[in-house]
Protein backbone atom coordinates (compact mmCIF):
# COMPACT_ATOMS: atom_id res chain seq x y z
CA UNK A 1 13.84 19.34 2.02
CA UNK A 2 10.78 17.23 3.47
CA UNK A 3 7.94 17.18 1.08
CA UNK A 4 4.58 16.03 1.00
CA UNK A 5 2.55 15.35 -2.52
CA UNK A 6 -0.95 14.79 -2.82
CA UNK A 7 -3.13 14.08 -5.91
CA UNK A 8 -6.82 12.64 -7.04
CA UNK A 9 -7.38 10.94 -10.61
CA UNK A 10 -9.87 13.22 -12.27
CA UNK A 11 -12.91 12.15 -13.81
CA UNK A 12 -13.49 8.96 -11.65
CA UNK A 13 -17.06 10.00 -11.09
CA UNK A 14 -17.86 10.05 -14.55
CA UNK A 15 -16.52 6.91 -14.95
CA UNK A 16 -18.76 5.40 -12.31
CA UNK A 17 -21.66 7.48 -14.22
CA UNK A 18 -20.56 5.47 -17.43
CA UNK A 19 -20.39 2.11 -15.54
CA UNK A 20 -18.79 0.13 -12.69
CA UNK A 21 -16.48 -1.68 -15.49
CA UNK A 22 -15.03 1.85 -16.70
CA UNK A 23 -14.61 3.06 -12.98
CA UNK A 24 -12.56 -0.35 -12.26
CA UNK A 25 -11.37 -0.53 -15.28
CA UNK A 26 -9.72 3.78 -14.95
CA UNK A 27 -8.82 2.94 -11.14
CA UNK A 28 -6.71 -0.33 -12.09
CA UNK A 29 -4.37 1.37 -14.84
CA UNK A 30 -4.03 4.26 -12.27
CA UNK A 31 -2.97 1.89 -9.48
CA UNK A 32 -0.55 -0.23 -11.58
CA UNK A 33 0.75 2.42 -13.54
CA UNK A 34 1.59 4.16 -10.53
CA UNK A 35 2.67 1.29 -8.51
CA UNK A 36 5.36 0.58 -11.43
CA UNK A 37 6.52 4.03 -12.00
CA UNK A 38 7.13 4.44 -8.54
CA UNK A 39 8.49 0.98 -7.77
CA UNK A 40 12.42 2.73 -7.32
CA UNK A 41 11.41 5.70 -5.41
CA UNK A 42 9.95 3.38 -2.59
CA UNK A 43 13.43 1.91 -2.34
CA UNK A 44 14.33 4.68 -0.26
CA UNK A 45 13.37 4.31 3.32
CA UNK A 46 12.64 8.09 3.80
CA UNK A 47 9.95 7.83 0.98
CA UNK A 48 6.32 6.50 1.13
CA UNK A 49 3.61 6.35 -1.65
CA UNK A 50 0.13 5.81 -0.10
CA UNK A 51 -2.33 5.53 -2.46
CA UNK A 52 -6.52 5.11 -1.58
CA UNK A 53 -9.70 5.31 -3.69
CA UNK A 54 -8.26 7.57 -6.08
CA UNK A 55 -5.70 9.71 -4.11
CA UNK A 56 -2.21 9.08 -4.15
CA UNK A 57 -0.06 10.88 -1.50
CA UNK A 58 3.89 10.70 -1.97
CA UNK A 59 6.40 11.94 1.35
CA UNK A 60 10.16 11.98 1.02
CA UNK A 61 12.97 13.90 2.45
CA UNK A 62 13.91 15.26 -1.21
CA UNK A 63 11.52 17.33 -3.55
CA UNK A 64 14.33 18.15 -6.01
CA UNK A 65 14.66 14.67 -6.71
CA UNK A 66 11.08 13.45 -6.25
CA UNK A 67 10.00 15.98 -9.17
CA UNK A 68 11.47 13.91 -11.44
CA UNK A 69 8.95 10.86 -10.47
CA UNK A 70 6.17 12.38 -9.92
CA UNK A 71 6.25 13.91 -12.96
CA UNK A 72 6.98 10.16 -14.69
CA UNK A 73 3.87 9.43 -13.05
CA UNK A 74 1.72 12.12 -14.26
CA UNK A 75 3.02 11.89 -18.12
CA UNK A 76 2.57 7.90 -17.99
CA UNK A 77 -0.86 8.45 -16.93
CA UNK A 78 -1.52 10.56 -19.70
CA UNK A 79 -0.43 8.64 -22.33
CA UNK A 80 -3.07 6.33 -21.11
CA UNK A 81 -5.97 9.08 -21.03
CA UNK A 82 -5.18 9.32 -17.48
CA UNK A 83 -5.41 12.87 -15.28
CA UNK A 84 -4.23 13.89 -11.58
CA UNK A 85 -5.19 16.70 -10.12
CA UNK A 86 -2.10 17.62 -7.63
């Protein structure tokens, strides 16, 4: 079953609010922690992770299986204070 997945980081305005640092500083451990998590699942020709700003979009031919990532992605996140909105 074809799927398409899209969430924001939450609170990225505020972070620009507190300072350019803490917006970079937010937007880099979303980026790399997502880039990791999701290293495998780009393996897989029929899957794509695009991520811009702070949007991440995830396609694949199986949502069964992609639950499992995505949700690896959204717990990793939030043991580092991270939140997506999806």
């Amino acid at each position: 079953m074809e799927f398409t997945f899209y969430a924001d980081l939450l609170g990225i305005g505020s972070a620009y609010n507190l300072g350019p640092r803490t917006a970079y500083e937010k937007l880099d451990a979303f980026y790399n922690e997502t880039f990791q998590t999701l290293d495998a699942f780009c393996d897989d020709p029929q899957n794509s992770v695009e991520m811009f700003s702070d949007s991440l979009i995830i396609k694949g031919d199986d949502s069964f299986s992609a639950l499992v990532d995505i949700a690896l992605v959204f717990s990793n996140l939030l043991r580092k204070g991270l939140l997506l909105r999806g």
